[in-house]
Structure formats: C-alpha cells, structure tokens
Protein backbone atom coordinates (compact mmCIF):
# COMPACT_ATOMS: atom_id res chain seq x y z
CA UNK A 1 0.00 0.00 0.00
CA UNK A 2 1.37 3.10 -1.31
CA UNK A 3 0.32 6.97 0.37
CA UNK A 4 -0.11 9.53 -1.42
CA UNK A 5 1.24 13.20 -0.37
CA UNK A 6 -0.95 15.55 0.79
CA UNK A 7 -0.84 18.59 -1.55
CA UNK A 8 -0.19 21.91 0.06
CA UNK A 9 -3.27 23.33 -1.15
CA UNK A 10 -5.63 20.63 -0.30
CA UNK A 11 -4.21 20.72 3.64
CA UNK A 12 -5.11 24.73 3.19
CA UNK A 13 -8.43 23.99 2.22
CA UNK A 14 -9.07 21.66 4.86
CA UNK A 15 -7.55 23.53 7.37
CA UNK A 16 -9.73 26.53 6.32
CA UNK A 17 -13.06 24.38 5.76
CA UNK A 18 -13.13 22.88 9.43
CA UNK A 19 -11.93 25.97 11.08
CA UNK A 20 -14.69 27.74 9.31
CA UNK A 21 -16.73 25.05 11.34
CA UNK A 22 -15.52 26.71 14.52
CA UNK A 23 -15.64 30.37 13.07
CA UNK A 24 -19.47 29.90 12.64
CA UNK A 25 -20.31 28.14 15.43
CA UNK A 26 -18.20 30.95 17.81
CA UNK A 27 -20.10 33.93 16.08
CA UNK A 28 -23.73 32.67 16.49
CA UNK A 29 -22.35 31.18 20.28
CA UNK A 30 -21.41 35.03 20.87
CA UNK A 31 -24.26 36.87 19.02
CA UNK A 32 -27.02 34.22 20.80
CA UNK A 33 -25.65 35.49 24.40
CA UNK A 34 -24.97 39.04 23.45
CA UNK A 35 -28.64 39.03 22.92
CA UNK A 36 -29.75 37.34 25.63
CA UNK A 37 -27.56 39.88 27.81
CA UNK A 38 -28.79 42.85 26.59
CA UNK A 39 -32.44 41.61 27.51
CA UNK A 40 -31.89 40.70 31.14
CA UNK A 41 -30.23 44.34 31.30
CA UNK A 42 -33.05 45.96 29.91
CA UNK A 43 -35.59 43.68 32.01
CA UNK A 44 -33.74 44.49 35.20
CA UNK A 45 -33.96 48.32 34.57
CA UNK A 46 -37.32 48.44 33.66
C-alpha cells in the first residue's frame, strides 16, 4: 500500500473548511448570548 502526499493546497483547504466550522459556530455562540444579555439588562432596569 502506497500513500499519497498531501498537496499543500488541499491541507489549506481543509484547514480553512473545518476551522470555518468553529468560526461559525463561535459567532452565532457570541451573538445568541450578546442578545440574551442585553435583555436581562433591559428587564432588570425596567
């Protein structure tokens, strides 16, 4: 059985495509509690 060597571009692209994954998931993580945040503030000051 023989491997093959990983091309530089194709470890790039997956390197890219599953930290992507993570990019995503932190940003709507964030915005989702941002928001939910701001609406206890403005429930406890009202």
């Amino acid at each position: 059985m023989k491997g093959s060597s990983a091309n530089a571009l194709e470890v790039l692209v997956t390197y890219f495509g599953i930290m992507s994954v993570f990019v995503m998931g932190t940003y709507y993580f964030e915005k989702m509690w941002n928001r939910r945040k701001r609406a206890s503030k403005v429930k406890a000051n009202a």
